[in-house]
N, C-alpha and C. Protein backbone atom coordinates (compact mmCIF):
# COMPACT_ATOMS: atom_id res chain seq x y z
N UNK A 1 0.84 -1.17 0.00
CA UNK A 1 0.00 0.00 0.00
C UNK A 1 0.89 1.24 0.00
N UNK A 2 0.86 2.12 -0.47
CA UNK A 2 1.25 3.48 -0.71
C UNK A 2 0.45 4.05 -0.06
N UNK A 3 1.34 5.13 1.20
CA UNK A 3 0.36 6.27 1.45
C UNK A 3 1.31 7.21 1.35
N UNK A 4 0.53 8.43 0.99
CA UNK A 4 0.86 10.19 0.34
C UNK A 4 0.89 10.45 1.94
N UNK A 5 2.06 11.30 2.18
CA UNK A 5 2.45 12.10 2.96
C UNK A 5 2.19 13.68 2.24
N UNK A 6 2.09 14.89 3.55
CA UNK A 6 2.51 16.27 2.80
C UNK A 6 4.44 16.48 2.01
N UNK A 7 4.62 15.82 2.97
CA UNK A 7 6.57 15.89 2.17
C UNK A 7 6.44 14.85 1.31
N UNK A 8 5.64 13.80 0.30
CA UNK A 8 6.07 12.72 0.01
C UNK A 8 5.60 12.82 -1.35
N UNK A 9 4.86 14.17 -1.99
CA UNK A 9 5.03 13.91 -3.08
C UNK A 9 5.38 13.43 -4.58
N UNK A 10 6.56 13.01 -4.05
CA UNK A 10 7.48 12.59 -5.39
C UNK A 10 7.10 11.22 -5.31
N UNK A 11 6.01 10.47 -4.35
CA UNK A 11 5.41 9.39 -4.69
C UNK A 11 3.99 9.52 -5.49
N UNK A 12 3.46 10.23 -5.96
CA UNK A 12 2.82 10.25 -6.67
C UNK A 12 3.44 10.57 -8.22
N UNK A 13 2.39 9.31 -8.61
CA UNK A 13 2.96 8.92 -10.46
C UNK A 13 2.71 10.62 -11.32
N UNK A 14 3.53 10.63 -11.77
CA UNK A 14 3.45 11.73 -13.05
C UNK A 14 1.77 11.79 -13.77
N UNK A 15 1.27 10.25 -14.03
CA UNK A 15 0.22 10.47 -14.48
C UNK A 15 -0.67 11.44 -14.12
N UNK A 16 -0.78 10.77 -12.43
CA UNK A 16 -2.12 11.72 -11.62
C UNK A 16 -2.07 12.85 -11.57
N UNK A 17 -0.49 13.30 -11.53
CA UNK A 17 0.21 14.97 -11.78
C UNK A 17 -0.34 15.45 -12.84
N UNK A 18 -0.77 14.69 -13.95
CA UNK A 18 -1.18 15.57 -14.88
C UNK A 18 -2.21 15.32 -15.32
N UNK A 19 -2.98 14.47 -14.12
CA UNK A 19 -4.57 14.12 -15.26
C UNK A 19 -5.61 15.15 -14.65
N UNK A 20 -6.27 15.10 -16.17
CA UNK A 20 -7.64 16.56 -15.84
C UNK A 20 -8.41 16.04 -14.75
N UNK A 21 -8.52 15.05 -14.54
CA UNK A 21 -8.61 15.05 -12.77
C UNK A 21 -8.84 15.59 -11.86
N UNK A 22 -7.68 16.45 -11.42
CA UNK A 22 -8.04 17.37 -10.45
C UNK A 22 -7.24 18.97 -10.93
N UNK A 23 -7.89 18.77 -11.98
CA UNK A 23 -7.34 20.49 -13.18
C UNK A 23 -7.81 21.42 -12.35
N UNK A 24 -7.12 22.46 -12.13
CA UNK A 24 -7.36 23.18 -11.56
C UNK A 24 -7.61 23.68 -10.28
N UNK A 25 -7.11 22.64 -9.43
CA UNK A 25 -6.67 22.38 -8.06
C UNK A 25 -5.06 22.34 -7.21
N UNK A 26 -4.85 23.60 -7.08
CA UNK A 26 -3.53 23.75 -6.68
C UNK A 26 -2.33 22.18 -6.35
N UNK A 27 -1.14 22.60 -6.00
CA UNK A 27 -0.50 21.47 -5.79
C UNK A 27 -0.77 21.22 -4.22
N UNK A 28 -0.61 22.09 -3.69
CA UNK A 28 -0.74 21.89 -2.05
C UNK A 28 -2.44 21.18 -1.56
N UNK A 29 -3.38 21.65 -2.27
CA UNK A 29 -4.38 21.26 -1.87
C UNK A 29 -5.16 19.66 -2.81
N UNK A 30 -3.53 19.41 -3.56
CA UNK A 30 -4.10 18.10 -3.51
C UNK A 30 -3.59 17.12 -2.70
N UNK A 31 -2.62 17.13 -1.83
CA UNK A 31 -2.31 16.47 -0.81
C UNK A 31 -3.66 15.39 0.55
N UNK A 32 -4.70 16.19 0.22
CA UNK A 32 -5.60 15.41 1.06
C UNK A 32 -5.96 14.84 0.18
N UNK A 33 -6.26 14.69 -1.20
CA UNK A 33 -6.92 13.86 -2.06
C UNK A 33 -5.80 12.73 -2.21
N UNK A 34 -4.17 12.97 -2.35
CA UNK A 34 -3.55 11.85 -2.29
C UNK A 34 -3.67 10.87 -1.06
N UNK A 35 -3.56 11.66 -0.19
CA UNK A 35 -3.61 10.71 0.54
C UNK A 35 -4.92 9.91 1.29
N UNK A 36 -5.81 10.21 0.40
CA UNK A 36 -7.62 9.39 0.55
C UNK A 36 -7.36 8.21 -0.05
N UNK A 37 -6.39 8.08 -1.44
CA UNK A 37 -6.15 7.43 -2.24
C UNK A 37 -5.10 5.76 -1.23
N UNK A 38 -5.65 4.73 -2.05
CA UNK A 38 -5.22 3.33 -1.57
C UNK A 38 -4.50 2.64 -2.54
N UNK A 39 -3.44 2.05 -2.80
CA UNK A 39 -2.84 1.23 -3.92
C UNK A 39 -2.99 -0.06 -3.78
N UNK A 40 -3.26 -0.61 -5.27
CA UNK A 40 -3.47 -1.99 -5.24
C UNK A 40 -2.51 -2.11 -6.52
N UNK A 41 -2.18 -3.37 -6.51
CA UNK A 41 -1.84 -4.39 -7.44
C UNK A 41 -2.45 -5.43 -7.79
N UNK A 42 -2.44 -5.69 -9.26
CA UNK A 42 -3.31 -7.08 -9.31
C UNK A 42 -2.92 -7.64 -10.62
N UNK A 43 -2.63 -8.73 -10.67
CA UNK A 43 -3.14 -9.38 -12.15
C UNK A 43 -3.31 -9.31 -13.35
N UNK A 44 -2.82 -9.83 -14.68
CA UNK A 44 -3.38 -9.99 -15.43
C UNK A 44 -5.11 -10.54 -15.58
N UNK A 45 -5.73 -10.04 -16.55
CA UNK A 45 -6.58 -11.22 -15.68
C UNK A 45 -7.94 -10.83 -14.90
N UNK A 46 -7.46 -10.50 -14.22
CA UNK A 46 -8.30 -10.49 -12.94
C UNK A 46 -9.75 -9.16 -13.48
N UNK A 47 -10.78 -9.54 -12.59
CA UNK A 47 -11.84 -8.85 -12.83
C UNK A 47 -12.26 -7.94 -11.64
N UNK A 48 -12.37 -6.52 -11.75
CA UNK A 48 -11.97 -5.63 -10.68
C UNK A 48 -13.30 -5.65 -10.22
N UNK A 49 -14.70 -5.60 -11.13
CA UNK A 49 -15.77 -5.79 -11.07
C UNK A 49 -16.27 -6.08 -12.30
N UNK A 50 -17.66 -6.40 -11.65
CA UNK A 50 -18.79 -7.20 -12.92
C UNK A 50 -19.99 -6.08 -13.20
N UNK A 51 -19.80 -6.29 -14.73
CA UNK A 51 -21.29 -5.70 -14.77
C UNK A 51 -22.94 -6.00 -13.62
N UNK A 52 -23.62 -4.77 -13.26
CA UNK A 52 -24.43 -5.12 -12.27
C UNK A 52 -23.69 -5.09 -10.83
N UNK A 53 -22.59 -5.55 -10.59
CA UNK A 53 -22.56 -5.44 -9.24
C UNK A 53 -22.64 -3.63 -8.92
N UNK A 54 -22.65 -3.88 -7.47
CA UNK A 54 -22.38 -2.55 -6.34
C UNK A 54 -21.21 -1.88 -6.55
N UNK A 55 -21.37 -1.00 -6.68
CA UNK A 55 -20.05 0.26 -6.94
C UNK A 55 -19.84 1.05 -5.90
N UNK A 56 -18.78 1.00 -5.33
CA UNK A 56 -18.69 2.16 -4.87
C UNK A 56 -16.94 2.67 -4.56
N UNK A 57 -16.22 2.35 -5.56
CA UNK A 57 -14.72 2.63 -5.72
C UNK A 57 -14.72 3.19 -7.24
N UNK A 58 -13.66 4.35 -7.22
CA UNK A 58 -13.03 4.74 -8.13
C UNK A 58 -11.43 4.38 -8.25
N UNK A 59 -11.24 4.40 -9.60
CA UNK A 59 -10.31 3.44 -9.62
C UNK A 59 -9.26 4.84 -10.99
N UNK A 60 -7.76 4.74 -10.73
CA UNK A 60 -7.12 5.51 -11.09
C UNK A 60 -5.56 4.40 -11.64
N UNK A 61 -5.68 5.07 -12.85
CA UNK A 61 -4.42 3.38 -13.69
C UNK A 61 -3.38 4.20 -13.76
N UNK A 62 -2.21 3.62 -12.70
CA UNK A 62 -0.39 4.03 -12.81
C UNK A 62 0.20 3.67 -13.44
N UNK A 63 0.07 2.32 -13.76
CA UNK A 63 0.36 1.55 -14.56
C UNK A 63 -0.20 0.17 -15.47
N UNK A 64 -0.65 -0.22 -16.30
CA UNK A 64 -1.17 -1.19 -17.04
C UNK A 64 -2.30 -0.89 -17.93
N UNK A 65 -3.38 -1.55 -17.78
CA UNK A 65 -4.63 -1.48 -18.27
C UNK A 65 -5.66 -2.30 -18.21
N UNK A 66 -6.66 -1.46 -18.52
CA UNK A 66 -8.07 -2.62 -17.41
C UNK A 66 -9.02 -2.08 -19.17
N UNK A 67 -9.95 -3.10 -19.48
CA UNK A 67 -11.06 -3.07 -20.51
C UNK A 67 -12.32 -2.96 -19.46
N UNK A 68 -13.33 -2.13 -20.28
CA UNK A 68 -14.82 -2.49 -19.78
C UNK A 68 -15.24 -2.78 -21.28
N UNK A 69 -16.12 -3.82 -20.90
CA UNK A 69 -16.77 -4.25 -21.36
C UNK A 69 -18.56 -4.32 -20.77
N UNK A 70 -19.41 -4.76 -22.17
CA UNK A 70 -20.86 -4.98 -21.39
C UNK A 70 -21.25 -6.02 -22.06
N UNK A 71 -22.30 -7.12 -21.19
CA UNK A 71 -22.84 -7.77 -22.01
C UNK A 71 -24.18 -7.11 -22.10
N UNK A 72 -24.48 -7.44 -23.74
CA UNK A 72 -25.75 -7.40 -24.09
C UNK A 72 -26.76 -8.20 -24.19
N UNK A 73 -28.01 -7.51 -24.34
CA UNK A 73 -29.31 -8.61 -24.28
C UNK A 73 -29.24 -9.85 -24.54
N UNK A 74 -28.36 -9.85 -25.97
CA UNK A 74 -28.47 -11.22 -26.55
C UNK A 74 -26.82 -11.49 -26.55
N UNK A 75 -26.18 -11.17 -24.99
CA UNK A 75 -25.34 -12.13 -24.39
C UNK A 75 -23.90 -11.81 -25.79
N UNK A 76 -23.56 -10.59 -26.55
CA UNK A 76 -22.60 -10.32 -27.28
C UNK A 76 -21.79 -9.31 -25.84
N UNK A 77 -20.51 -9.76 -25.49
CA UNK A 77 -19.73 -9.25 -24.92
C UNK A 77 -18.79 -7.79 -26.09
N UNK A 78 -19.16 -6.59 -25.12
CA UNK A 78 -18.69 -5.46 -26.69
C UNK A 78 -17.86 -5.27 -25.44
N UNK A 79 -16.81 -4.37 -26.18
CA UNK A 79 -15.86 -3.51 -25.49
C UNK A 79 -16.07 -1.91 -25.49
N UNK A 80 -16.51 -1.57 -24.30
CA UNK A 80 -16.61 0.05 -24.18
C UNK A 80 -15.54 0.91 -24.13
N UNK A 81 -14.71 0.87 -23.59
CA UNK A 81 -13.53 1.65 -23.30
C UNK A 81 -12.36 0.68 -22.88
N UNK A 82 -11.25 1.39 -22.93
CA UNK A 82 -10.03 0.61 -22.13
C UNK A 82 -9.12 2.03 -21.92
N UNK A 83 -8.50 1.73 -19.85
CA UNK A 83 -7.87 2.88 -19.58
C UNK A 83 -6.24 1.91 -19.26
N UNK A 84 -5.84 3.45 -19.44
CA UNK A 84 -4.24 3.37 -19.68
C UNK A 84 -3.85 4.02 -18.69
N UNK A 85 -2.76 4.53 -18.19
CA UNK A 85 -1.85 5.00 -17.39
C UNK A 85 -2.37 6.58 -17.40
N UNK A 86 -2.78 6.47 -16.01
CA UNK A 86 -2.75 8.68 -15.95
C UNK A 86 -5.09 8.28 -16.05
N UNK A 87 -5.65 7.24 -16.45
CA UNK A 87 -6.46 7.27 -16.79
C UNK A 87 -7.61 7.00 -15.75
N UNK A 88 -8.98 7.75 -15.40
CA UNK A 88 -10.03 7.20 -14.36
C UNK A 88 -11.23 6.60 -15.04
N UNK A 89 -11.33 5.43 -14.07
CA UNK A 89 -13.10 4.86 -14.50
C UNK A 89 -13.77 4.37 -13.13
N UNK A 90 -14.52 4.39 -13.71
CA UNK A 90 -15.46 3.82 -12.11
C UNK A 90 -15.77 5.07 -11.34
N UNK A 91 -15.64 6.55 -12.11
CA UNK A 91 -16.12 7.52 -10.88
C UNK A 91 -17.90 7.73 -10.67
N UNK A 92 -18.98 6.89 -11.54
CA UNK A 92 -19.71 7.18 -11.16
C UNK A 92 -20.02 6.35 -9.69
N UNK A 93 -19.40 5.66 -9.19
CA UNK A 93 -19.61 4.56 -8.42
C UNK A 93 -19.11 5.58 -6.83
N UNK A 94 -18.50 6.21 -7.13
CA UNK A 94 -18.35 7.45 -6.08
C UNK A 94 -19.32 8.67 -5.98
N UNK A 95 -20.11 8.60 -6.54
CA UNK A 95 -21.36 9.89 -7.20
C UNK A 95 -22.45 9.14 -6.76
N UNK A 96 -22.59 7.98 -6.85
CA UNK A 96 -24.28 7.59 -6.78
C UNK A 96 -23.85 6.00 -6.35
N UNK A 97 -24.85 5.27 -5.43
CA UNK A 97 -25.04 3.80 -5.24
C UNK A 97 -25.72 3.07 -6.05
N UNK A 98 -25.26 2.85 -7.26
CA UNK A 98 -26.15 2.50 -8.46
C UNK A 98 -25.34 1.13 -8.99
N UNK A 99 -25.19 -0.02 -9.54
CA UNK A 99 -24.98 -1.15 -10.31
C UNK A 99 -23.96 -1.02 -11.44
N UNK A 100 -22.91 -0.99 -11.26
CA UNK A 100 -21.85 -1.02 -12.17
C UNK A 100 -22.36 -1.75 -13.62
N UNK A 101 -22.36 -0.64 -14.72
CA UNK A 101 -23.34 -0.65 -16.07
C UNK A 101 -22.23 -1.61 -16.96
N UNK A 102 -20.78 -2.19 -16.58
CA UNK A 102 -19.96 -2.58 -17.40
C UNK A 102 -18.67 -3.75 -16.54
N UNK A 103 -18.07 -4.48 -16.86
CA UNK A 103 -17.46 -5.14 -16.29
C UNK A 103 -15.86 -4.67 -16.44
N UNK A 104 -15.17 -4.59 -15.10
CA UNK A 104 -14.08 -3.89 -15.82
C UNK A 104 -12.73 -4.99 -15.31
N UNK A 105 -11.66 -5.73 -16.61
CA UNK A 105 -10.89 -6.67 -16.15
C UNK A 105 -9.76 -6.31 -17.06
N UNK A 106 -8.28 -6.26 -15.91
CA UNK A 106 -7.37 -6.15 -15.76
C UNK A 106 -6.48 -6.99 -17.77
N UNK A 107 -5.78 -6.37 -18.30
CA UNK A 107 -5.33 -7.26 -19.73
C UNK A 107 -3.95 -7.40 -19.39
N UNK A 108 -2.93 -6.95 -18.44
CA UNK A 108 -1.77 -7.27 -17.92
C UNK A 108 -1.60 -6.98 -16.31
N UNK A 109 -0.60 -6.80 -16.00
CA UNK A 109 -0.13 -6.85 -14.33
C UNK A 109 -0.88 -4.97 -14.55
N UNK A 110 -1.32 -4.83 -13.54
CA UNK A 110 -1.80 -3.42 -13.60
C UNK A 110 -1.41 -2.48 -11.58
N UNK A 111 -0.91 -1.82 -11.61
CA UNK A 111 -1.38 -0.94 -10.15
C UNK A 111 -2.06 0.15 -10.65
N UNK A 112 -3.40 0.53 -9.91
CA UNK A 112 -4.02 1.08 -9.48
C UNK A 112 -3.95 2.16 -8.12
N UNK A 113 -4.87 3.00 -8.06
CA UNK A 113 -5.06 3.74 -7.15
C UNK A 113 -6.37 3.83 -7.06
N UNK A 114 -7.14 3.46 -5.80
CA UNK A 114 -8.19 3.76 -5.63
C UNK A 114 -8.93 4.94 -4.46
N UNK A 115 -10.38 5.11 -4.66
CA UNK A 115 -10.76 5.93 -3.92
C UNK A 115 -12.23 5.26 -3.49
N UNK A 116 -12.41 5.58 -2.33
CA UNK A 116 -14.22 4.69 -2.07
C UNK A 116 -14.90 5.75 -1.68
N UNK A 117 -16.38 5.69 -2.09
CA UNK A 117 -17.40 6.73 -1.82
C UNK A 117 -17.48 7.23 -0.36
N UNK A 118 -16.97 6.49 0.51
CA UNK A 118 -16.91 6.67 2.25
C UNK A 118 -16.36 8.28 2.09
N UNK A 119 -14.49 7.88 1.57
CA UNK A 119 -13.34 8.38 1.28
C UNK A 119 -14.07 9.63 0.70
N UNK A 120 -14.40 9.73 -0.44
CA UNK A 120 -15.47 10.90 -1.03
C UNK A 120 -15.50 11.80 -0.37
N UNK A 121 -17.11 11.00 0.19
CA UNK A 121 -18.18 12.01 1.27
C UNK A 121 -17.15 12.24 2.12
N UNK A 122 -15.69 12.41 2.67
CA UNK A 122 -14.98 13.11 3.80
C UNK A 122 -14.67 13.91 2.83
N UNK A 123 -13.78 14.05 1.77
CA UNK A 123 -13.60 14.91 1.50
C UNK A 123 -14.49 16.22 0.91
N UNK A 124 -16.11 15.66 0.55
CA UNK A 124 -16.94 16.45 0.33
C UNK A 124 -17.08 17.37 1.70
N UNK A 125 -17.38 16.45 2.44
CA UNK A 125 -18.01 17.32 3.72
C UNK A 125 -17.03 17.98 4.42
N UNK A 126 -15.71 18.04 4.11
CA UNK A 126 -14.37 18.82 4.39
C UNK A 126 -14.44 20.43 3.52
N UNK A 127 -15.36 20.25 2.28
CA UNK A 127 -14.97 20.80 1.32
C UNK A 127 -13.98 21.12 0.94
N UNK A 128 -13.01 20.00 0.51
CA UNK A 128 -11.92 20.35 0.11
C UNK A 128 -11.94 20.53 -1.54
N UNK A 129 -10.96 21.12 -2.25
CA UNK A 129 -10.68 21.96 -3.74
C UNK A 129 -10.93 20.34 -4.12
N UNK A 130 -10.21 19.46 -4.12
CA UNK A 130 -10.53 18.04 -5.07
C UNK A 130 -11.76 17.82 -4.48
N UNK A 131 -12.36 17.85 -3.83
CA UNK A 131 -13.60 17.21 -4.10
C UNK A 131 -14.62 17.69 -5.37
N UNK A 132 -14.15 19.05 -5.43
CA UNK A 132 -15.26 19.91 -6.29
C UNK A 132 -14.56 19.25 -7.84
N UNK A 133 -13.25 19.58 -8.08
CA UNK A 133 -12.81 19.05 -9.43
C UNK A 133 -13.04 17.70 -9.58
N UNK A 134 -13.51 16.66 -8.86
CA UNK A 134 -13.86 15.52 -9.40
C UNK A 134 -14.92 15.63 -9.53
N UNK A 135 -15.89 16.44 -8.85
CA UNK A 135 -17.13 16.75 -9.39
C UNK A 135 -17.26 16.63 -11.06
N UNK A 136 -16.21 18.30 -11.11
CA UNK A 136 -16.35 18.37 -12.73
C UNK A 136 -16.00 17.30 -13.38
N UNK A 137 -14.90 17.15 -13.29
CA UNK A 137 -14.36 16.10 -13.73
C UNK A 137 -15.70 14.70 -14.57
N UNK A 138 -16.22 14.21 -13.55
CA UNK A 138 -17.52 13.23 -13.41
C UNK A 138 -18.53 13.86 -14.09
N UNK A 139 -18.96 15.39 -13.79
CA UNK A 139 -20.10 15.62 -15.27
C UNK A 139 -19.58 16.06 -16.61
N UNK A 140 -18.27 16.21 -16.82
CA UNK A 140 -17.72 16.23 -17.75
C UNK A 140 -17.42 14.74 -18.73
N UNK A 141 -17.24 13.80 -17.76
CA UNK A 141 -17.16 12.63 -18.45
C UNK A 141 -18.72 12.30 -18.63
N UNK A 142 -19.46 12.20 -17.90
CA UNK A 142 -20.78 11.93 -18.20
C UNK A 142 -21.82 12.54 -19.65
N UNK A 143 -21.14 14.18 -19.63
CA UNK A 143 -21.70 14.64 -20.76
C UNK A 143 -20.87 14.36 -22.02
N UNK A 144 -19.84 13.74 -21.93
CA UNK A 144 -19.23 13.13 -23.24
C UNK A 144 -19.69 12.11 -23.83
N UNK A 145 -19.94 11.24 -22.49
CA UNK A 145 -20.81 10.11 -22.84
C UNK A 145 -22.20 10.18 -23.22
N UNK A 146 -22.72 11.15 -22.81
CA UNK A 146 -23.91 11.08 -23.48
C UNK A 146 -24.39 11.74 -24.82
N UNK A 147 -23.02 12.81 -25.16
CA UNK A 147 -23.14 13.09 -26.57
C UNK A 147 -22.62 11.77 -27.90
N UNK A 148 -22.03 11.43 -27.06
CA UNK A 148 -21.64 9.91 -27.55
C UNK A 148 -23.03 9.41 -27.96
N UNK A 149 -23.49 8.85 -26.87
CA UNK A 149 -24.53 7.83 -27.05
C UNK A 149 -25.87 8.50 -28.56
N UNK A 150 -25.56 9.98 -27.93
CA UNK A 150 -26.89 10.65 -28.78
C UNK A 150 -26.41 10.51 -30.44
N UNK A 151 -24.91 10.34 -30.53
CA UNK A 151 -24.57 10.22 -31.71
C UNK A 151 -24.79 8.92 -32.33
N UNK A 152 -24.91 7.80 -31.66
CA UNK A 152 -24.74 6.35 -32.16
C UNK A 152 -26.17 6.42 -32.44
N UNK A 153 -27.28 7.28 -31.29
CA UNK A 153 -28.76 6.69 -31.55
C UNK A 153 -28.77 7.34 -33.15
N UNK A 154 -28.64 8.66 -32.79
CA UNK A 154 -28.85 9.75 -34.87
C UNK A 154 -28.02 8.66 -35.87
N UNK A 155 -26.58 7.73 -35.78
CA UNK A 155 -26.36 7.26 -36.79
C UNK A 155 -27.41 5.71 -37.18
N UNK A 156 -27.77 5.10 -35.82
CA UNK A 156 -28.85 3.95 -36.34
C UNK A 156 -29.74 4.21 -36.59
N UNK A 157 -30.70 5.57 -36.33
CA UNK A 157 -31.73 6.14 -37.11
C UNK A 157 -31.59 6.41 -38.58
N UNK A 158 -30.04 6.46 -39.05
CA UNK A 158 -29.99 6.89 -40.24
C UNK A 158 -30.32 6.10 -40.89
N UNK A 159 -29.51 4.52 -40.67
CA UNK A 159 -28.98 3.49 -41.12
C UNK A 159 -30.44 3.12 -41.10
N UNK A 160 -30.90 2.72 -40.45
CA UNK A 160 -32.70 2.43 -40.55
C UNK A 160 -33.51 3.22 -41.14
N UNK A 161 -33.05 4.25 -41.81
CA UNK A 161 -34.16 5.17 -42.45
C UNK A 161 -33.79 4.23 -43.98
């Protein structure tokens, strides 16, 4: 396990240093958000979660890479995304107690950094500067995704016209 000290900076990966993340949140005041943060290692392999289960970790890639995937109605496994190094998924699972919409599993040795909704709500109710930029952060990814989605529905409307 890795824990962030205020002097211990130089343990945090370059990635997190530079992911839009926590843009716009000084250096000093991300020190409580590092150190909310938990390290894991795991697996090739391995399945961090399943579509449908309980969410409530965000998950931050130092190194490796993890796929989501979903199954569909008629049981076709698609691939939604895959994150890389410096990269977050799983933050709606810190936002809301809702059923993880995708399954997300490890494709080499991967460390991680995680965060749990507990972890969150302290730093919400601290009001600290990262709590608010993961805010954005989270409706920013959300409204990408959903201009996404609005685009796939307008191109199978086409394709069916």
């Amino acid at each position: 396990m890795i824990r962030f000290t205020a002097d211990s900076l130089d343990m945090v990966p370059e990635s997190l240093v530079r992911s839009p993340l926590l843009e716009g949140v000084l250096i000093a005041e991300r020190n409580v958000f590092f150190r909310s943060l938990r390290h894991m290692r795991v697996d090739a392999g391995t399945c961090l979660y399943a579509q449908g289960d309980p969410g409530d970790t965000l998950y931050i890639v130092v190194d490796g890479e993890v796929t989501m995937t979903h199954l569909t109605g008629s049981d076709e496994e698609v691939e939604l995304d895959r994150a890389a190094e410096g990269d977050v998924f799983g933050e709606m699972a810190v936002l809301s107690p809702s059923s993880r919409a995708a399954t997300a599993t490890t494709t080499m040795a991967t460390d991680l950094l995680i965060l749990t909704r507990s972890q969150f709500k302290r730093l919400l109710e601290a009001r600290e500067p990262c709590s608010e930029a993961l805010l954005r952060y989270a409706t920013r990814r959300i409204c990408r995704r959903l201009r996404e989605m609005d685009a796939r529905i307008d191109l199978a409307h086409e394709v069916a016209s």
